[in-house]
C-alpha atoms as a PDB file:
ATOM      1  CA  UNK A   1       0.415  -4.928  19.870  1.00  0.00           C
ATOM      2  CA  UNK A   2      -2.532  -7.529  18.243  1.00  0.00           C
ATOM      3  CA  UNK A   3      -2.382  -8.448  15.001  1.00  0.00           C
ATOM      4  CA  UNK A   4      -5.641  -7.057  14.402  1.00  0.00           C
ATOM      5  CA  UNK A   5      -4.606  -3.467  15.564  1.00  0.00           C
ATOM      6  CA  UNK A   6      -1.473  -3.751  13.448  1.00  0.00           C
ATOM      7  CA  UNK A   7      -4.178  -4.739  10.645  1.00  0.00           C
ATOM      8  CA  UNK A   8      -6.245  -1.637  11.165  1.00  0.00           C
ATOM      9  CA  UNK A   9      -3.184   0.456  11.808  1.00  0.00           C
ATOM     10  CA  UNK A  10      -2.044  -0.264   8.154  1.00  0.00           C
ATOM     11  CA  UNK A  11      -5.606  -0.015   7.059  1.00  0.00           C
ATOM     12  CA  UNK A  12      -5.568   3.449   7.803  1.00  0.00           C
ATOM     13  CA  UNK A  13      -1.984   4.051   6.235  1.00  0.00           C
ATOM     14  CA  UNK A  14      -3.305   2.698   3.105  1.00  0.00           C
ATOM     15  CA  UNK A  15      -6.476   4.697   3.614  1.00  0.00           C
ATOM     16  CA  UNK A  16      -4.259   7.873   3.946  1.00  0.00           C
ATOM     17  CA  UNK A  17      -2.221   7.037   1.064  1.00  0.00           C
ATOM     18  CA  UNK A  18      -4.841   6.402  -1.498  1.00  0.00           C
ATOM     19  CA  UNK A  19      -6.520   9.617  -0.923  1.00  0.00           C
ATOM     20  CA  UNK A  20      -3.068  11.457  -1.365  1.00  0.00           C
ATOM     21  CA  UNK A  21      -2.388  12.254   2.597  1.00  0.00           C
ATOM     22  CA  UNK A  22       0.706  10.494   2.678  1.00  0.00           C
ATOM     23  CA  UNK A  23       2.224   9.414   5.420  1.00  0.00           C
ATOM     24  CA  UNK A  24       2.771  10.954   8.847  1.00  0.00           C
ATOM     25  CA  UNK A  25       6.674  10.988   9.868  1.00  0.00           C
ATOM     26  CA  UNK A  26       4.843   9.462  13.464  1.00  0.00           C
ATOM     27  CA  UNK A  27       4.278   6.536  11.961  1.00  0.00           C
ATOM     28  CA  UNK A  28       6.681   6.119   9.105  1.00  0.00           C
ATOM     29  CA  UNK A  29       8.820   3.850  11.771  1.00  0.00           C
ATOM     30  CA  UNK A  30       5.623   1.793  13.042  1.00  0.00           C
ATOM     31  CA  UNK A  31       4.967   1.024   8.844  1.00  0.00           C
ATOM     32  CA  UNK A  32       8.599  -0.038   8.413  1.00  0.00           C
ATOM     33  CA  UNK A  33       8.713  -2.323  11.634  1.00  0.00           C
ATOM     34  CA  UNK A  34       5.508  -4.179  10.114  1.00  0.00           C
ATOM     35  CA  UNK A  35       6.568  -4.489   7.027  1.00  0.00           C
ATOM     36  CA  UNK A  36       9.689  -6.403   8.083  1.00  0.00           C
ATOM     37  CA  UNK A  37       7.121  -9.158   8.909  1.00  0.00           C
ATOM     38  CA  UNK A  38       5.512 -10.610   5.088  1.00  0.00           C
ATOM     39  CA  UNK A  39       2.123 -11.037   6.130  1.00  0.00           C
ATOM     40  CA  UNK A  40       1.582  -7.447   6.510  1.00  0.00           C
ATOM     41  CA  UNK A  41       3.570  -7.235   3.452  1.00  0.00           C
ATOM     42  CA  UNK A  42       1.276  -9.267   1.739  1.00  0.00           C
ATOM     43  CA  UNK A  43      -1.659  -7.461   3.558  1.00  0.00           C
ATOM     44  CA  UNK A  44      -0.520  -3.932   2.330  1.00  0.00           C
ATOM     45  CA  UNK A  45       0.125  -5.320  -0.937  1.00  0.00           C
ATOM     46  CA  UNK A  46      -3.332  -6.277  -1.356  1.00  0.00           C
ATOM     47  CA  UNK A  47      -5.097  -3.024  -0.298  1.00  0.00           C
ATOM     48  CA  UNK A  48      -2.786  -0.763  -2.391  1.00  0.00           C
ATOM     49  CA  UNK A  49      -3.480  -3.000  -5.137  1.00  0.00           C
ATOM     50  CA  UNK A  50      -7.000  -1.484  -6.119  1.00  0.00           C
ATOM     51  CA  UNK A  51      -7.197  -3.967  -9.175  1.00  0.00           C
ATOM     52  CA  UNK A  52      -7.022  -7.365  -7.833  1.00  0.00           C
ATOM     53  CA  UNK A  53     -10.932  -8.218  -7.893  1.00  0.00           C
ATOM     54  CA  UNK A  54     -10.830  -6.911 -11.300  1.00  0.00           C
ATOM     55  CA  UNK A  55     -10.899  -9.909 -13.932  1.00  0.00           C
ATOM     56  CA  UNK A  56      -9.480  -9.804 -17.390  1.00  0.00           C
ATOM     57  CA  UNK A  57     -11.224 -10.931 -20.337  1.00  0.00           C
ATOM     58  CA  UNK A  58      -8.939 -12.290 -23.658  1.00  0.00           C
ATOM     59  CA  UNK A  59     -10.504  -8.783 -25.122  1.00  0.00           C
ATOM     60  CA  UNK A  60      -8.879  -6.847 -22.628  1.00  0.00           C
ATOM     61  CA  UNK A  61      -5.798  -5.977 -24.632  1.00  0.00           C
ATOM     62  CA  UNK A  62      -4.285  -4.036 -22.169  1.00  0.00           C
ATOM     63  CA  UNK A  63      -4.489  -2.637 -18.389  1.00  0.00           C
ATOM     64  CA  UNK A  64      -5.103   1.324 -18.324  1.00  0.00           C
ATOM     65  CA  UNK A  65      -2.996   3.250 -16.414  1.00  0.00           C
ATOM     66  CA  UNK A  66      -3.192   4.713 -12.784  1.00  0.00           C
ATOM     67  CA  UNK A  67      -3.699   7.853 -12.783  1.00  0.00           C
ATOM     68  CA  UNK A  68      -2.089  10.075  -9.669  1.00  0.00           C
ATOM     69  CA  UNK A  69      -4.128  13.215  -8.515  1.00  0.00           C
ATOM     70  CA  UNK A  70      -1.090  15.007  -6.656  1.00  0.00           C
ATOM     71  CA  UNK A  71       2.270  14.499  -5.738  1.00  0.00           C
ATOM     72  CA  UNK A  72       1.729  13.927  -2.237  1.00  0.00           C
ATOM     73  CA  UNK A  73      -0.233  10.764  -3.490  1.00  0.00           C
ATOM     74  CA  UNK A  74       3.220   9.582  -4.670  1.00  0.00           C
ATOM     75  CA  UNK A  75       5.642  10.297  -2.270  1.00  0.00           C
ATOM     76  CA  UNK A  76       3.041   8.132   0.365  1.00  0.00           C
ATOM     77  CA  UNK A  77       3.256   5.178  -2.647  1.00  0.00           C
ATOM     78  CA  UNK A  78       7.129   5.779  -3.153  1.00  0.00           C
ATOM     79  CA  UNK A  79       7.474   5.278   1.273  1.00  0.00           C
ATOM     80  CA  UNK A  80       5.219   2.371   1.108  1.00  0.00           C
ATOM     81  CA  UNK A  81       6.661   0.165  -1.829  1.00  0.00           C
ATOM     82  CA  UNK A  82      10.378  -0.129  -1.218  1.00  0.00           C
ATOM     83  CA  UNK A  83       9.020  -1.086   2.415  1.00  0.00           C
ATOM     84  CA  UNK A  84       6.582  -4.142   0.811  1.00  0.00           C
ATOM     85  CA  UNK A  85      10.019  -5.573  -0.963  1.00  0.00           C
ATOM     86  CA  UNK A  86      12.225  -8.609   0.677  1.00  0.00           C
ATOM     87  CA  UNK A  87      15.571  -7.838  -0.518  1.00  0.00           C
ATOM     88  CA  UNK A  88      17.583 -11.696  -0.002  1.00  0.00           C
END
């Protein structure tokens, strides 16, 4: 496989994800093979993280809450995020 298909396999993952799809049990083993590797760590990182172009002010006092439309939503998130974590 390229890098860059790997890239727009886990584009579409995160795509799926974020509008509460989850995750297909196909490719469940595919995400966790990538994710061994930490540039597609970092990679899925950064699109799950929807707030990283957002910049605080010093009158932002605090950052509001995510809010999750259906439970679906977080079982994709609760696949995804142990997978994104190095364990040494």
């Amino acid at each position: 496989m390229f890098h860059s298909e790997n890239q727009q396999f886990l584009k579409e993952v995160v795509a799926s994800v974020l509008e509460g799809q989850g995750i297909s049990w196909l490719k469940m083993g595919r995400v966790k093979k990538l994710l061994e590797d930490e540039n597609y760590r970092n990679f899925m990182i950064s699109r799950l993280n929807k707030n990283l172009d957002k910049k605080l002010t010093d009158d932002d006092t605090h950052i509001d809450d995510v809010v999750s439309a259906n439970g679906t939503d977080n079982q994709g998130m609760t696949f995804l995020i142990p997978h994104t974590i190095l364990i040494i």
